[in-house]
Protein backbone atom coordinates (compact mmCIF):
# COMPACT_ATOMS: atom_id res chain seq x y z
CA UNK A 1 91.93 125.58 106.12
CA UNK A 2 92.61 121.67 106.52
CA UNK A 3 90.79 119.77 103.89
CA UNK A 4 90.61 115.84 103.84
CA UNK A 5 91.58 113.82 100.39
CA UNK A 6 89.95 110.31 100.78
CA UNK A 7 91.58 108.45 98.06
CA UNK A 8 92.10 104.25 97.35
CA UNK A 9 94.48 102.64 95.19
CA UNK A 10 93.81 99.09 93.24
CA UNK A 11 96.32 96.82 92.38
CA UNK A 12 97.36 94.28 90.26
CA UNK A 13 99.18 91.47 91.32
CA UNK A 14 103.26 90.73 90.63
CA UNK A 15 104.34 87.30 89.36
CA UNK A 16 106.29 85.51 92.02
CA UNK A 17 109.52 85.15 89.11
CA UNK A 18 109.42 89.16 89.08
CA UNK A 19 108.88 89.48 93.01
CA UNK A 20 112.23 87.62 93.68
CA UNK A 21 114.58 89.24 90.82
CA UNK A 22 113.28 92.67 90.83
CA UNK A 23 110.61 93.89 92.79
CA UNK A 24 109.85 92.40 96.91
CA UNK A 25 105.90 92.80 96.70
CA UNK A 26 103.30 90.98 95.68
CA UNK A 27 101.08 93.69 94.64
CA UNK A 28 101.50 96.58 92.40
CA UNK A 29 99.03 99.79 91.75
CA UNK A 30 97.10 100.08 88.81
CA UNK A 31 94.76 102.45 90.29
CA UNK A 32 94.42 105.76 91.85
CA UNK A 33 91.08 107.26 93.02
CA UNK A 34 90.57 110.16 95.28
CA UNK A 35 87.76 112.71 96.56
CA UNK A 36 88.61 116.19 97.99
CA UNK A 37 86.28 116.95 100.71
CA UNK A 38 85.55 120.40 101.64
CA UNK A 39 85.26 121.43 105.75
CA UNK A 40 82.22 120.40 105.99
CA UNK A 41 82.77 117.09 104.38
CA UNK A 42 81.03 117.69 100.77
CA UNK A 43 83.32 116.13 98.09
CA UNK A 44 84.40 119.29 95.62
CA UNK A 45 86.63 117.75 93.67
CA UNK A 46 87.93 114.58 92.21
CA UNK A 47 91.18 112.74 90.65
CA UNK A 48 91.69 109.67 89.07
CA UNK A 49 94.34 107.75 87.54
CA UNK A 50 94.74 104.20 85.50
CA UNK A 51 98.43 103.42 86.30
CA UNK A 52 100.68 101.27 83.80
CA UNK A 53 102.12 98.34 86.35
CA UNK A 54 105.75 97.72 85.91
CA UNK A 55 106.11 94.06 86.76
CA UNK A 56 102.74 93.22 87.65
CA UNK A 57 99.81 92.00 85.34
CA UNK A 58 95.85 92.15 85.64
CA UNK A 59 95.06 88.49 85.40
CA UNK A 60 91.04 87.61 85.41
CA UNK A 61 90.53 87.91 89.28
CA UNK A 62 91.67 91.01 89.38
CA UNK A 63 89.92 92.31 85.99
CA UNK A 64 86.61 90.70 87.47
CA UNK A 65 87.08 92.62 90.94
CA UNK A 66 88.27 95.74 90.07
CA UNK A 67 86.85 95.89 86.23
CA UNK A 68 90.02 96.91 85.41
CA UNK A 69 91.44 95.53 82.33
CA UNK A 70 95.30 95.45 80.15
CA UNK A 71 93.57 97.56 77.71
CA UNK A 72 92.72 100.36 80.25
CA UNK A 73 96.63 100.72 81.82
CA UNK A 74 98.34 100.48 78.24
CA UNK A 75 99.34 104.13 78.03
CA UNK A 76 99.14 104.82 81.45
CA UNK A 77 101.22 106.91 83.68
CA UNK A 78 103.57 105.22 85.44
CA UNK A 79 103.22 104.71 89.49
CA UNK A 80 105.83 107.99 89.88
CA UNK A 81 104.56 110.02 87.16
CA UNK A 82 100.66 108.81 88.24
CA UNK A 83 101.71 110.00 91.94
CA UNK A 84 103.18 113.10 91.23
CA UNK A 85 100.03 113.86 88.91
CA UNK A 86 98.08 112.99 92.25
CA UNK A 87 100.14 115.58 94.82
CA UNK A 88 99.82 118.09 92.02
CA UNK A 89 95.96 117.83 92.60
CA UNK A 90 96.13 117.89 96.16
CA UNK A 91 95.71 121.20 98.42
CA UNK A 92 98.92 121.73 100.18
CA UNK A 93 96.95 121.61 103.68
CA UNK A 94 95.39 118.24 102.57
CA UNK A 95 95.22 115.93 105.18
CA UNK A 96 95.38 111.72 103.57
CA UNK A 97 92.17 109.35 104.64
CA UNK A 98 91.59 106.00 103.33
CA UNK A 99 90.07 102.95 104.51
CA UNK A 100 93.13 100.89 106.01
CA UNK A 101 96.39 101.44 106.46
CA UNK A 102 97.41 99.09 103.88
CA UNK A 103 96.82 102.33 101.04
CA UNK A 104 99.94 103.69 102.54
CA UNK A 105 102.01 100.81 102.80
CA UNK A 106 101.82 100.04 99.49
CA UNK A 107 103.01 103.06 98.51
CA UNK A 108 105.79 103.24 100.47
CA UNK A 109 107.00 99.43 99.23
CA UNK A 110 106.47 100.42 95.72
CA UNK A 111 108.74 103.58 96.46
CA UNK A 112 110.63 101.79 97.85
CA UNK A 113 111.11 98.65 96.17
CA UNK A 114 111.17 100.79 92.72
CA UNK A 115 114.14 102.87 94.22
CA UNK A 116 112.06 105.96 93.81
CA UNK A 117 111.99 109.14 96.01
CA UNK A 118 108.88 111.57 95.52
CA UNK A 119 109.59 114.18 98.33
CA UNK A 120 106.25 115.59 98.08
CA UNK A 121 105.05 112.49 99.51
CA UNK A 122 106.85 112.11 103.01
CA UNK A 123 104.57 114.91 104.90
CA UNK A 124 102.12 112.46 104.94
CA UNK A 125 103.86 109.16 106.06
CA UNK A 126 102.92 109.01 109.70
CA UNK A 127 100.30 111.51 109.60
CA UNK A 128 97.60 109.05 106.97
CA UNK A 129 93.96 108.67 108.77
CA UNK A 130 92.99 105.20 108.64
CA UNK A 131 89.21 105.11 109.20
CA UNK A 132 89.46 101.27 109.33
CA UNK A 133 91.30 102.27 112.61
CA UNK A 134 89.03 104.68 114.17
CA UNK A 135 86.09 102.47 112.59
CA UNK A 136 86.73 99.90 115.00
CA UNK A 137 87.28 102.18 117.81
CA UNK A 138 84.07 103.44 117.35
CA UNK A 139 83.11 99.96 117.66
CA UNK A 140 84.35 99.14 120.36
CA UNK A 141 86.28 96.46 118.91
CA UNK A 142 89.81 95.54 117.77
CA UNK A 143 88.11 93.85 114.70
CA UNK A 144 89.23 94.91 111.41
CA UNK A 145 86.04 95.15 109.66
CA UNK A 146 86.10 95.20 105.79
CA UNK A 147 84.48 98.31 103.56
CA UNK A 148 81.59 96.30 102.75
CA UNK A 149 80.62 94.88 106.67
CA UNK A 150 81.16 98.72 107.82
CA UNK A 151 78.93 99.76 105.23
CA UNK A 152 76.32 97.38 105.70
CA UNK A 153 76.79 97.50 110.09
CA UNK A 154 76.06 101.40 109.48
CA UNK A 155 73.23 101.29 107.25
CA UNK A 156 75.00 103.08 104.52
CA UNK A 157 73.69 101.85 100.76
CA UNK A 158 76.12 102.40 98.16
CA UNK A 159 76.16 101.59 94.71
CA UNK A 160 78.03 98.22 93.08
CA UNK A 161 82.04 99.38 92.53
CA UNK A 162 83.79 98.64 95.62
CA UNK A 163 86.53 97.97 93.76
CA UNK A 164 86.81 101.41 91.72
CA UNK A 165 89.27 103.63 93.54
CA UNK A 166 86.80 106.31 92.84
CA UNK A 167 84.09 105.39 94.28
């Protein structure tokens, strides 16, 4: 039975000092939010994650988008210990959804770029729904329409938090 895990990731962004000597990305997670939908698309179960940053910092842009603040990622997992938390939680027969494909670039630079290997994670490389993607296609378009225009375009009301990887 093939379940889908819609999850979203914030992030923080990296001082350009720290991009150039130790990390090649401007943005860093901070957090992880996901949803386990059931066959029939009901959400059943939830996960989420603060994540301690390693070179980034929450400066007040990001605090004011995401309402994320230092206080909340002091203690924190770290991004491999918060991931492998995350795969833990997943069905085996999960299938990865999120909104753009940008979710699963950015983990693959931060695995990358942190010199990490998590295993668990490459049966989904390749194989991550982006509904941005079929969004569009459903559209009829090769725009690349945001959360927030999709949302509004489909008549779908949602509650303030856009920026909560959760919700």
């Amino acid at each position: 039975m093939s379940k889908y895990v819609v999850v979203d990731f914030e992030m923080c962004d990296v001082p350009k000092g720290a991009v150039r000597e130790h990390y090649n990305y401007g943005t860093e997670i901070i957090e992880i939010g996901a949803v386990l939908l059931d066959d029939s698309l009901n959400i059943v179960d939830n996960f989420k994650s603060y994540v301690a940053p390693q070179y980034g910092y929450i400066n007040s842009r990001v605090c004011q988008l995401t309402k994320i603040s230092f206080q909340d990622v002091i203690g924190a997992p770290c991004f491999k210990d918060a991931m492998e938390m995350f795969l833990a939680w997943m069905p085996e027969d999960a299938t990865l959804v999120s909104w753009s494909e940008n979710d699963e670039i950015q983990v693959k630079y931060e695995l990358e770029n942190k010199n990490l290997d998590i295993p668990q994670l490459d049966r989904f490389f390749g194989n991550w729904l982006d509904c941005q993607k079929t969004f569009a296609e459903k559209m009829s378009t090769d725009k690349n329409y945001n959360l927030t225009e999709a949302l509004r375009l489909t008549g779908i009301d949602y509650e303030d938090g856009a920026h909560d990887a959760l919700v």
